[in-house]
Protein backbone atom coordinates (compact mmCIF):
# COMPACT_ATOMS: atom_id res chain seq x y z
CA UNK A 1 95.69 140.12 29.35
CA UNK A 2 95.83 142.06 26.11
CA UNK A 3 92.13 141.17 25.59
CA UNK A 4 91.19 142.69 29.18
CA UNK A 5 93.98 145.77 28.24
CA UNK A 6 91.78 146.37 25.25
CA UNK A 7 87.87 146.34 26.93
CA UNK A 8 89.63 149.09 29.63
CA UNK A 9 90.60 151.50 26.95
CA UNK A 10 86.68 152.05 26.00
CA UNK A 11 85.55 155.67 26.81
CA UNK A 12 82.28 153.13 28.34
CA UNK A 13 81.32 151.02 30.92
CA UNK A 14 81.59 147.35 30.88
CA UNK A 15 80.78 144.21 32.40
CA UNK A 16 83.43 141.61 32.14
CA UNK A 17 83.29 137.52 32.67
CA UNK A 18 85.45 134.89 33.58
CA UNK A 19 88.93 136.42 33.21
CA UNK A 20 91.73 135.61 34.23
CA UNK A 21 95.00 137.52 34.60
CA UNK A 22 97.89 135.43 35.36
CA UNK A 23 100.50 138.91 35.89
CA UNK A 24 101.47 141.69 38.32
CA UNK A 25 99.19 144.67 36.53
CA UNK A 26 99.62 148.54 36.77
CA UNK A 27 96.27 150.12 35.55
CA UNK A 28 97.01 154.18 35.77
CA UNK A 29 95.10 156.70 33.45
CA UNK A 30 97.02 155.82 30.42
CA UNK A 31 95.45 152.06 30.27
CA UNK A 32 92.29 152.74 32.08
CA UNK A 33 89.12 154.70 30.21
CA UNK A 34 86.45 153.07 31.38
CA UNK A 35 83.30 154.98 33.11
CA UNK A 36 82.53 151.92 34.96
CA UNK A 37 84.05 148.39 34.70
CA UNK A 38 81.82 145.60 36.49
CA UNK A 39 83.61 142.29 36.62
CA UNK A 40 82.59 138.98 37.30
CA UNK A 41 83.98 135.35 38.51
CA UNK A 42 87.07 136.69 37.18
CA UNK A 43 90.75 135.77 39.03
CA UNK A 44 93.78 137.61 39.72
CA UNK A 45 96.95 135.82 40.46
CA UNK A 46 99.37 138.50 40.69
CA UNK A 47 99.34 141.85 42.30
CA UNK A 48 96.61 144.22 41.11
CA UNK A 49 97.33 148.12 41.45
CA UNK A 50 95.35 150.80 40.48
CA UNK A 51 97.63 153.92 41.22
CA UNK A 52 96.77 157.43 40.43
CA UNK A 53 93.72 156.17 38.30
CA UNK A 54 90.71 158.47 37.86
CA UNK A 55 88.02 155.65 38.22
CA UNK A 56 85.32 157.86 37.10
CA UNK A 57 81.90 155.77 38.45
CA UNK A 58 83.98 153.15 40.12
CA UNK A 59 84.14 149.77 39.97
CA UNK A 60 82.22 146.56 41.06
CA UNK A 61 83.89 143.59 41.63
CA UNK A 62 81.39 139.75 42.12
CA UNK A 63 82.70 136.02 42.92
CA UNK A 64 86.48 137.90 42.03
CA UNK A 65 89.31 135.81 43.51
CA UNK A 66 92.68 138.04 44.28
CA UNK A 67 96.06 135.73 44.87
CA UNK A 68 97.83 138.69 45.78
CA UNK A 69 97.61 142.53 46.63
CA UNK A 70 94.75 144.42 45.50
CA UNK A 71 96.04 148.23 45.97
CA UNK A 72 94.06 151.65 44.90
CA UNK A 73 96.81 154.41 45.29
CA UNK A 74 95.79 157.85 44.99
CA UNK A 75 92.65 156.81 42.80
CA UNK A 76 89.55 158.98 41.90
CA UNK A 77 85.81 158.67 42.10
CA UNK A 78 84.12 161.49 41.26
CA UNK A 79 80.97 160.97 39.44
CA UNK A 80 78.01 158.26 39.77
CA UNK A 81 74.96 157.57 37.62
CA UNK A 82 75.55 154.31 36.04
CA UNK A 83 73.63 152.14 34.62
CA UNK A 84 75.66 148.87 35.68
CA UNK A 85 74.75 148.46 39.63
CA UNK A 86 73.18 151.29 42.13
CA UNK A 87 74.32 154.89 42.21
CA UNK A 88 75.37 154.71 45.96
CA UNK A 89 78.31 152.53 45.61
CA UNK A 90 81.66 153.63 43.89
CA UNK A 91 83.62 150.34 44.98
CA UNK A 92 81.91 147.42 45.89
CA UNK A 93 83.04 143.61 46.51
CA UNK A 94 80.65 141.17 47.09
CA UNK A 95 81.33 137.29 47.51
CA UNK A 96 85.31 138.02 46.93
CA UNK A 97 88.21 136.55 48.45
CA UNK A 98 90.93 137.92 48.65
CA UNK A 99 94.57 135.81 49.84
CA UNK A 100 96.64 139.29 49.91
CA UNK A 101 96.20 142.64 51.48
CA UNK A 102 93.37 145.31 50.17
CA UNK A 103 94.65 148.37 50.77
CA UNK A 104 93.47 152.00 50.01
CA UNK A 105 96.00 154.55 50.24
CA UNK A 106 98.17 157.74 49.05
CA UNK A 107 94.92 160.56 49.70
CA UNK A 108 92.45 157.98 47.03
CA UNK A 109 89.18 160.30 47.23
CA UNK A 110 86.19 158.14 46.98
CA UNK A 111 82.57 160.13 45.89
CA UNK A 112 80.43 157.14 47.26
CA UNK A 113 80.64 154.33 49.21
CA UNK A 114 83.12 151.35 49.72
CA UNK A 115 81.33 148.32 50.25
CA UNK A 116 82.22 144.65 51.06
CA UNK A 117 79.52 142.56 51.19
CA UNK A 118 77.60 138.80 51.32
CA UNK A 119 80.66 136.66 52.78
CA UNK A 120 83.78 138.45 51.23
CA UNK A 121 86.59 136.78 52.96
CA UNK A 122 89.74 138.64 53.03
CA UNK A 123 93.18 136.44 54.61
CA UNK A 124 95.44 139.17 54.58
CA UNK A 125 95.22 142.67 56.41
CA UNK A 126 92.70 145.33 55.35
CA UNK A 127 94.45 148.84 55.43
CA UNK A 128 92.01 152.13 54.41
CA UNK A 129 95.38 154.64 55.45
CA UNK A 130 95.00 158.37 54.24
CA UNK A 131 91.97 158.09 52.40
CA UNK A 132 88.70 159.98 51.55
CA UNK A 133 85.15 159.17 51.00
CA UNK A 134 83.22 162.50 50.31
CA UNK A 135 79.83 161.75 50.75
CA UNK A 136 79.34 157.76 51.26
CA UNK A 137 80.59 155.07 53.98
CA UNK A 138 82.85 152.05 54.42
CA UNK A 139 80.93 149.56 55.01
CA UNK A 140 81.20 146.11 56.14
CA UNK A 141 78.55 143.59 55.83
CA UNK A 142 78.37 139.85 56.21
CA UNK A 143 82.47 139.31 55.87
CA UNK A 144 85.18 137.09 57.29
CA UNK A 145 88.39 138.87 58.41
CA UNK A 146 91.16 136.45 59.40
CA UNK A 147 93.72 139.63 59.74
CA UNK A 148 93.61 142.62 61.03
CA UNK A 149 91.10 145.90 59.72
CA UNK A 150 93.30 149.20 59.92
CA UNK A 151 91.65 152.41 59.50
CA UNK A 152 93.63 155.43 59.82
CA UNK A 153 93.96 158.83 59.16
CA UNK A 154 91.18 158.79 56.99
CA UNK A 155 87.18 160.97 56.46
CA UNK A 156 84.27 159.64 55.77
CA UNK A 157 81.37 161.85 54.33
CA UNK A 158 78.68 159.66 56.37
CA UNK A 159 79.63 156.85 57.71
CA UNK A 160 81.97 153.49 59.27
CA UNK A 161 80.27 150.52 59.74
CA UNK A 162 80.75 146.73 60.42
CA UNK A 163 77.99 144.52 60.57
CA UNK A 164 77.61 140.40 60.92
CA UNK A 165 81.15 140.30 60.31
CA UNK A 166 84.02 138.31 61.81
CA UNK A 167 87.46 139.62 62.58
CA UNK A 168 89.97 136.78 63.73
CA UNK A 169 92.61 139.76 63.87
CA UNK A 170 92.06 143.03 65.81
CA UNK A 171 90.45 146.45 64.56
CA UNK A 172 92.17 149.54 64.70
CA UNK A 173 90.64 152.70 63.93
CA UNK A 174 92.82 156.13 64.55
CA UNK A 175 92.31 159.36 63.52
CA UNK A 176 89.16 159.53 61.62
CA UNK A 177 86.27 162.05 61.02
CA UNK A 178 82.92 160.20 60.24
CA UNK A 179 79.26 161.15 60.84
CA UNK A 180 79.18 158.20 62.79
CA UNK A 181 80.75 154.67 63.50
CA UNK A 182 78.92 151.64 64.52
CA UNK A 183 79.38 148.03 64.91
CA UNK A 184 76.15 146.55 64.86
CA UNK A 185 74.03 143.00 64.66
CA UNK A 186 76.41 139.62 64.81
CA UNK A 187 79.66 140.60 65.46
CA UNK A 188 82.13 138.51 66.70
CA UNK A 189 85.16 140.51 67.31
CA UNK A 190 88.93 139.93 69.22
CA UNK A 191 90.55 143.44 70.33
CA UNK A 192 89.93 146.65 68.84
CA UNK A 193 91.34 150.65 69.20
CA UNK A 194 89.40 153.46 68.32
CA UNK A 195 91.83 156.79 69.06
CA UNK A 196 91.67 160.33 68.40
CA UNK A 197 88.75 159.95 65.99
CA UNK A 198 86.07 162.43 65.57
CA UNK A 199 82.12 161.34 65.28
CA UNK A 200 79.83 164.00 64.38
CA UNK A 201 76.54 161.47 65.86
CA UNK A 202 78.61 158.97 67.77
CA UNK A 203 79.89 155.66 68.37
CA UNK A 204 77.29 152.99 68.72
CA UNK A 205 77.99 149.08 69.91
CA UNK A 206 74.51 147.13 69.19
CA UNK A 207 74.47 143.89 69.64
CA UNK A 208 77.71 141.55 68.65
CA UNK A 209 80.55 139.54 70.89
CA UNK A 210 83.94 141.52 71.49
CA UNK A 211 86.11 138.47 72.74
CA UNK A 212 89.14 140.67 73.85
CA UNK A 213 90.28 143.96 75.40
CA UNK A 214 88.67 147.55 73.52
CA UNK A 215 89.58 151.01 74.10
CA UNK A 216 88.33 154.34 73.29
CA UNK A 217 91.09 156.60 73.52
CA UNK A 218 90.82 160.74 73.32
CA UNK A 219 87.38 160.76 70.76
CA UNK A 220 84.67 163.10 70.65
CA UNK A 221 81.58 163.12 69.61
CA UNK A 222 79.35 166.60 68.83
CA UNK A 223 76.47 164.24 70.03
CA UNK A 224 75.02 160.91 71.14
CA UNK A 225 77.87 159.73 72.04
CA UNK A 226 78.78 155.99 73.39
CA UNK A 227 75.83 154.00 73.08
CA UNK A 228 75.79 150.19 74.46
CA UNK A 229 73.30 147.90 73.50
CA UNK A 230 72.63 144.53 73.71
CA UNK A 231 76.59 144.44 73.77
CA UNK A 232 78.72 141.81 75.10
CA UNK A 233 81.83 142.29 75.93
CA UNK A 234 83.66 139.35 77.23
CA UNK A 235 87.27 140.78 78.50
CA UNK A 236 87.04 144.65 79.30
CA UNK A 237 85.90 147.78 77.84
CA UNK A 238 87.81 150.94 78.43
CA UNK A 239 86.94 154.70 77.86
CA UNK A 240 90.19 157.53 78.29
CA UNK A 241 89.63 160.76 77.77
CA UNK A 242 92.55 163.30 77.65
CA UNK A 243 92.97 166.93 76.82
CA UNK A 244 92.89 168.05 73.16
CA UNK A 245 93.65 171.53 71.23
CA UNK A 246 93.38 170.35 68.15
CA UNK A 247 89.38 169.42 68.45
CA UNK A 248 86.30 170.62 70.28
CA UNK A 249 83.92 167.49 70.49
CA UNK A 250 84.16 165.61 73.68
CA UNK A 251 82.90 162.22 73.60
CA UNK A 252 80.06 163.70 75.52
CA UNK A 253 76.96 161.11 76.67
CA UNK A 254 76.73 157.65 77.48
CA UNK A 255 73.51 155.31 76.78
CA UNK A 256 73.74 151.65 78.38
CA UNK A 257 71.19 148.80 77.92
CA UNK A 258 71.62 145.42 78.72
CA UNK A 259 74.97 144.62 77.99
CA UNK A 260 78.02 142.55 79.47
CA UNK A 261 80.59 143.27 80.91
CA UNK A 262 83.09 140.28 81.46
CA UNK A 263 85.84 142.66 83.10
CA UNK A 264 83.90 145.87 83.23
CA UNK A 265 83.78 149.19 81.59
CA UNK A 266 86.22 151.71 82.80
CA UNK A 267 85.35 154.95 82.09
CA UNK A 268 88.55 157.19 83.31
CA UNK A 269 88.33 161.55 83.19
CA UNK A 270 91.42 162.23 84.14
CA UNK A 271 94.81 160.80 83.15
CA UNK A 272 97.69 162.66 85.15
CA UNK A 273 99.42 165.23 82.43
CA UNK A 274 97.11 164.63 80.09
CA UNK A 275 94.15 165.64 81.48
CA UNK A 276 95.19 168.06 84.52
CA UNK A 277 91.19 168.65 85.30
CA UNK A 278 88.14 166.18 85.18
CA UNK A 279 86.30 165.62 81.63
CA UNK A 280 83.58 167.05 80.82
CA UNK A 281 80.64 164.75 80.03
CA UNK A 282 76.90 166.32 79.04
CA UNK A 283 74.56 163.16 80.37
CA UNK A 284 75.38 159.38 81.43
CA UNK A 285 72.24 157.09 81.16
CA UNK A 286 71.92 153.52 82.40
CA UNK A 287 68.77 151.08 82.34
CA UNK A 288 69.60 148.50 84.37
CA UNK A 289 67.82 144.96 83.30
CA UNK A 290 68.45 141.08 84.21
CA UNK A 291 70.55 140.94 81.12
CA UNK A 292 73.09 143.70 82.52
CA UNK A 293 76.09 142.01 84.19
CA UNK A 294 79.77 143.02 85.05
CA UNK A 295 81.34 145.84 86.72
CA UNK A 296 80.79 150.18 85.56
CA UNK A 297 82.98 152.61 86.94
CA UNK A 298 83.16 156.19 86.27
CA UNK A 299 85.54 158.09 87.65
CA UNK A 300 86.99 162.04 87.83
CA UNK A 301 84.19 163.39 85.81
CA UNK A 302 81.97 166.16 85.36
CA UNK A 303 79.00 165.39 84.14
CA UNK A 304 75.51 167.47 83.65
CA UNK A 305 73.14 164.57 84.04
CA UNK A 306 73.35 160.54 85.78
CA UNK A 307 70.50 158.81 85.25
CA UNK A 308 69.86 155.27 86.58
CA UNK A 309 66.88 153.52 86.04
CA UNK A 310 65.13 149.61 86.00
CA UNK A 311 66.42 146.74 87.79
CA UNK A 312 69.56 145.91 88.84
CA UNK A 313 70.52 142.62 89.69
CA UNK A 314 73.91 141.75 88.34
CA UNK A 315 76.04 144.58 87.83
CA UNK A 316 78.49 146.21 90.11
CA UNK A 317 78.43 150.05 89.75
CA UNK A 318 80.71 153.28 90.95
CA UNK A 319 80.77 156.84 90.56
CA UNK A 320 83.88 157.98 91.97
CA UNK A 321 84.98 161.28 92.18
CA UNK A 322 82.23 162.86 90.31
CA UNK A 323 80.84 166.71 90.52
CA UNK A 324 77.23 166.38 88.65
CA UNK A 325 74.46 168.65 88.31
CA UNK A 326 71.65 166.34 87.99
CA UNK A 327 71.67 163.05 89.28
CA UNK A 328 68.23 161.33 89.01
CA UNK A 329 67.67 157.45 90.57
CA UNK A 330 64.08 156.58 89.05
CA UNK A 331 61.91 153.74 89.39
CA UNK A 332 65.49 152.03 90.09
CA UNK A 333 65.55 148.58 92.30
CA UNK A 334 68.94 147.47 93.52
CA UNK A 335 69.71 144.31 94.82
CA UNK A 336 73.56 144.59 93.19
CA UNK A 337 76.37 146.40 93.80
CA UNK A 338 76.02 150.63 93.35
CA UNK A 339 78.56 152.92 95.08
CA UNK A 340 78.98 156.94 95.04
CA UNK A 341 82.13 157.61 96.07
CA UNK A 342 83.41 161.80 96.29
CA UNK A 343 80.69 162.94 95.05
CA UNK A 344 79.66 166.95 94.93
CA UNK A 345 77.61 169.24 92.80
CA UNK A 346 79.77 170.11 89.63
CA UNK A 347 80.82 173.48 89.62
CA UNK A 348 80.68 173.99 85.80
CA UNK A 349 77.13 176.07 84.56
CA UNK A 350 75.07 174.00 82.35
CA UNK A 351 73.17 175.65 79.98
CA UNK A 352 69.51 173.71 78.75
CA UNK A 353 70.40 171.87 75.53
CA UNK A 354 66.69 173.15 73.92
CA UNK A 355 67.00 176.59 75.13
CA UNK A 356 70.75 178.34 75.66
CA UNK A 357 69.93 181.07 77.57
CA UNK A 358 68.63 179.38 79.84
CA UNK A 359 70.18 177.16 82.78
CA UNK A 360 69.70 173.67 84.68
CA UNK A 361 69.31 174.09 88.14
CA UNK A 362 71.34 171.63 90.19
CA UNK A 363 68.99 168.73 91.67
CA UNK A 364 70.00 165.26 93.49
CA UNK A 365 66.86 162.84 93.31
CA UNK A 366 65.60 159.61 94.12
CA UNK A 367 62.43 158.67 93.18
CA UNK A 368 60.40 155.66 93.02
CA UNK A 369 62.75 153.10 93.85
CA UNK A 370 64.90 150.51 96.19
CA UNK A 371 68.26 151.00 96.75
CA UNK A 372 68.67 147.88 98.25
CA UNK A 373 72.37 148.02 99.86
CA UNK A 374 73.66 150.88 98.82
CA UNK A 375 77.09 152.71 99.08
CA UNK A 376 77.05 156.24 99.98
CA UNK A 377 80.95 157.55 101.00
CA UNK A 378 82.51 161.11 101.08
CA UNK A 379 79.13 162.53 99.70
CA UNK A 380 78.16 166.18 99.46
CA UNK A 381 74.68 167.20 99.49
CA UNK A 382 74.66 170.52 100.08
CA UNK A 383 75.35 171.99 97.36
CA UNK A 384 72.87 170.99 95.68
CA UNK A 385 69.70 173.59 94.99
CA UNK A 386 67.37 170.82 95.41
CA UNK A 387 67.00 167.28 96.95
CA UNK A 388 64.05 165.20 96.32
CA UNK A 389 63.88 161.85 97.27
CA UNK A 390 59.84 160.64 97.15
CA UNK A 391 58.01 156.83 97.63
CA UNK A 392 61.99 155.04 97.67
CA UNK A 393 62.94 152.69 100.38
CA UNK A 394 66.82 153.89 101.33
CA UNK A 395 67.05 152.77 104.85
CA UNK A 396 69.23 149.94 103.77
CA UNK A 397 71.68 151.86 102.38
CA UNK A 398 75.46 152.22 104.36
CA UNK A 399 76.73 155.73 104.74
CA UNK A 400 79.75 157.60 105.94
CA UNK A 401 81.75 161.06 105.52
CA UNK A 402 78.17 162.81 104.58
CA UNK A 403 77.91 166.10 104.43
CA UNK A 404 73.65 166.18 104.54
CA UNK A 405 71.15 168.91 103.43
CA UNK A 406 69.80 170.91 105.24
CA UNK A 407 65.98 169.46 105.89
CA UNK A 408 64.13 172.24 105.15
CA UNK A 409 65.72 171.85 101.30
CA UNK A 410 64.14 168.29 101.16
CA UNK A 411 61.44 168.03 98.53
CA UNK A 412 61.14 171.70 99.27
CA UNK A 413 60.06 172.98 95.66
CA UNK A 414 57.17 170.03 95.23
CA UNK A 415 55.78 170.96 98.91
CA UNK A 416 55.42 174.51 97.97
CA UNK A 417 53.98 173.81 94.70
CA UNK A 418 51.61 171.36 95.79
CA UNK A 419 51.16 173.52 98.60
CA UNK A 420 49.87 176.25 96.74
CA UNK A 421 47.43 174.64 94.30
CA UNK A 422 46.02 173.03 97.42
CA UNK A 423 45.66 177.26 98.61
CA UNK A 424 44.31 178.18 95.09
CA UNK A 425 41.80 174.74 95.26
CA UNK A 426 40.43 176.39 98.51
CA UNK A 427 39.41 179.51 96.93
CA UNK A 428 37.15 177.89 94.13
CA UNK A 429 33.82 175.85 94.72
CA UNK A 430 34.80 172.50 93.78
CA UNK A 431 34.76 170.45 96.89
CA UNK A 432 35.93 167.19 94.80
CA UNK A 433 38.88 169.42 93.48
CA UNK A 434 39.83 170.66 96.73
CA UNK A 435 39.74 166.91 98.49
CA UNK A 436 41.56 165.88 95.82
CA UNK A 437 44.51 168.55 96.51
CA UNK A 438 44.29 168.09 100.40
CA UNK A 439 45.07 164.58 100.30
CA UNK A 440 47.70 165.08 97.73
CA UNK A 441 49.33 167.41 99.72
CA UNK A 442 48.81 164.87 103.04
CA UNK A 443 50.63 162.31 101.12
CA UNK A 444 53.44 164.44 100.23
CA UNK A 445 54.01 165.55 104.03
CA UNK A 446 53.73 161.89 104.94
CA UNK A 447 56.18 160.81 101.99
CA UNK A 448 58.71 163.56 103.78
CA UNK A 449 57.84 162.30 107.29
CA UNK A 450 58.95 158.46 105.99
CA UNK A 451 61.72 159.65 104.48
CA UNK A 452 63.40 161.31 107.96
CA UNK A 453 62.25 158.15 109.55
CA UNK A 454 64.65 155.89 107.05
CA UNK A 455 67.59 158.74 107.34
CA UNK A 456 67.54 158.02 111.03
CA UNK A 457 67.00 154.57 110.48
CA UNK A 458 70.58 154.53 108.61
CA UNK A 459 71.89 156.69 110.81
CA UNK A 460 71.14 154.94 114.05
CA UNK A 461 74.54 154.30 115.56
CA UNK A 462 74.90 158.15 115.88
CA UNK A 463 72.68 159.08 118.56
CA UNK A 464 72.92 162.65 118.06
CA UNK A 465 72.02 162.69 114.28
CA UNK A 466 69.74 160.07 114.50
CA UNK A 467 67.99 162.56 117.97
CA UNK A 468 68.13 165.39 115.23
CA UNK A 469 66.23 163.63 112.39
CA UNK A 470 63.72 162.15 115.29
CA UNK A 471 63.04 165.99 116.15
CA UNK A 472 62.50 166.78 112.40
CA UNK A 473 59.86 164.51 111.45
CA UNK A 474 57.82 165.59 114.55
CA UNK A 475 57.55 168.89 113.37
């Protein structure tokens, strides 16, 4: 050890071999001077503490074996520009393993990232608690983690991310401020927690196998944020929002693509004291595929924008007790479940995202598609500014405790539209032009005509609605 004591005292960087310390070790500022230590194939049999150490570059560690503790304590990072490994790293383990706890702590402020890397296997917990990286990211590549990975209280100047990794333990991850978190490629994950964190461009699941229960508890995001993809989630995945003063981001969007859900995804607005009035939620957008399975429920929301789109043949979906703005059903075929349960025009204005001054125009729509059988309870249409529902087949559909449009709001702002080009065609020359226009415009009045004819198709144990729609689509 008095050989190793020695190289750290150089004003220098270093690269070290095959050592091996045998004793508990202390390294603070007065017996560490290095710039930059790299250290290789080396072992550590006793506790290893760096406390209060200004670490200058940082430090990288290769094929190190730690017996015990590895702790950085209030530690320092605060330049880069070696010449011993790249300058976007300030701590980096690769091909470690590690038999006791790693565990960053006591406000340690990091310039760059902390990396573990290529099959670092760690036995023992892995706590980052009350610490800072400035401008890098923890990241997580390629590692074995037979304990559990805390994360708390902590900032991260870009981002958290675990990738190809195995976790035997569970992940918890509270309080943090990140550009971003993801969990991405080969994952194979037990439970995790991620509470009362802030994510400047979101949360993103792509790819990877979460074997037990995960919640998202009271997180925002400023945008993008929850995106599932290619996800599979074996137990159930659960989203809670509640009411916060101390931060502004909501986790506002949700983007879901062919993922599994074993016990579904629970997506909850409201949570009695906590959250007195329904979350706010800018867009939810779903792509339904062959590879989607398991159950999605929203519920007590308000949300600007529900898209549903491709084919859905395995999953069971509900939106209860929703207000939305927007809620467009495009090129969608059903042949699974899909409920709308409560459902009304939200009562919150929602300003265009590319231009503020400027407002989106409520709109329920259904283009394009097959809903197949359908759930429609406790549904509000007229509120809604516009309802357009063009080339679908819907007379499958159940319905009860509607409150309908009124007809003459059907499709009303396409009619007029291609009404009047038709007009303006006539008034021109162009004989091909004009055809062209007339028969667009036929097809539209027939599209509306097929339309009544499925509403009183659905409708056809109520003789007096079902009398009412025949009258319509005569006219």
């Amino acid at each position: 050890m008095d050989e190793l004591s020695h190289d750290l005292l150089d004003h220098e960087e270093k690269y070290l071999l095959n050592r091996t310390v045998t004793e508990n070790v202390v390294f603070t500022n007065d017996n560490y001077k290095l710039k930059f230590l790299r250290i290789d194939t080396s072992e550590f049999k006793g506790n290893l503490t760096f406390k209060d150490t200004d670490l200058k570059c940082g430090i990288y560690f290769y094929k190190c074996t730690f017996y015990e503790d590895l702790k950085f304590e209030g530690i320092t990072i605060e330049q880069f520009g070696n010449i011993l490994h790249e300058p976007y790293e300030s701590i980096i383990f690769e091909e470690c393993i590690f038999y006791g706890k790693v565990i960053f702590s006591h406000s340690s402020t990091i310039l760059r990232n902390v990396v573990f890397k290529k099959q670092c296997t760690l036995y023992k917990s892995f706590e980052f608690i009350n610490s800072f990286i400035t401008e890098g990211s923890l990241n997580i590549e390629d590692c074995t983690f037979k304990d559990i990975i805390d994360v708390q209280r902590s900032s991260f100047g870009s981002q958290l991310s675990i990738s190809g990794t195995k976790v035997d333990s569970s992940i918890r991850i509270i309080s943090i401020n990140a550009n971003s978190i993801s969990f991405i490629g080969s994952n194979d994950f037990q439970r995790g927690r991620i509470e009362t964190c802030q994510f400047e461009n979101g949360i993103i699941f792509n790819d990877g196998i979460f074997n037990a229960d995960w919640e998202i508890n009271a997180c925002g995001t400023r945008k993008h944020g929850l995106t599932l993809f290619s996800s599979q989630f074996k137990t159930s995945l659960i989203v809670n929002y509640q009411l916060s003063k101390v931060y502004t981001w909501r986790l506002g969007d949700f983007y879901i693509r062919d993922s599994v859900f074993g016990n579904g995804m629970y997506v909850h607005g409201r949570k009695e004291e906590l959250t007195p009035e329904k979350s706010l939620v800018d867009s939810i957008d779903i792509k339904f595929s062959t590879s989607m399975k398991g159950e999605i429920s929203f519920q007590d929301l308000d949300v600007g924008n529900i898209k549903l789109s491709g084919a859905n043949t395995g999953c069971n979906v509900v939106f209860r007790n929703i207000e939305v703005n927007q809620l467009e059903i495009d090129t969608l075929t059903n042949s699974s479940g899909l409920i709308f349960s409560y459902i009304s025009k939200s009562s919150t204005t929602w300003q265009d995202v590319k231009d503020n001054s400027k407002l989106v125009e409520s709109l329920f729509k259904i283009d394009d598609s097959n809903l197949g059988k359908a759930q429609m309870h406790a549904i509000d249409f007229t509120g809604f500014k516009e309802v357009i529902i063009s080339g679908s087949l819907i007379s499958e559909i159940s319905v009860s405790l509607i409150e309908w449009f009124k007809i003459c709001k059907l499709n009303k702002s396409s009619l007029e539209s291609i009404k009047r080009l038709y007009g303006k065609s006539l008034e021109g020359n162009d004989e091909e032009l004009t055809a062209n226009k007339r028969l667009h415009f036929q097809k539209t009045l027939e599209n509306k005509k097929d339309i009544l004819r499925q509403l009183k198709i659905i409708y056809q144990n109520s003789r007096i609605t079902q009398m009412h729609f025949i009258f319509k689509s005569m006219k």
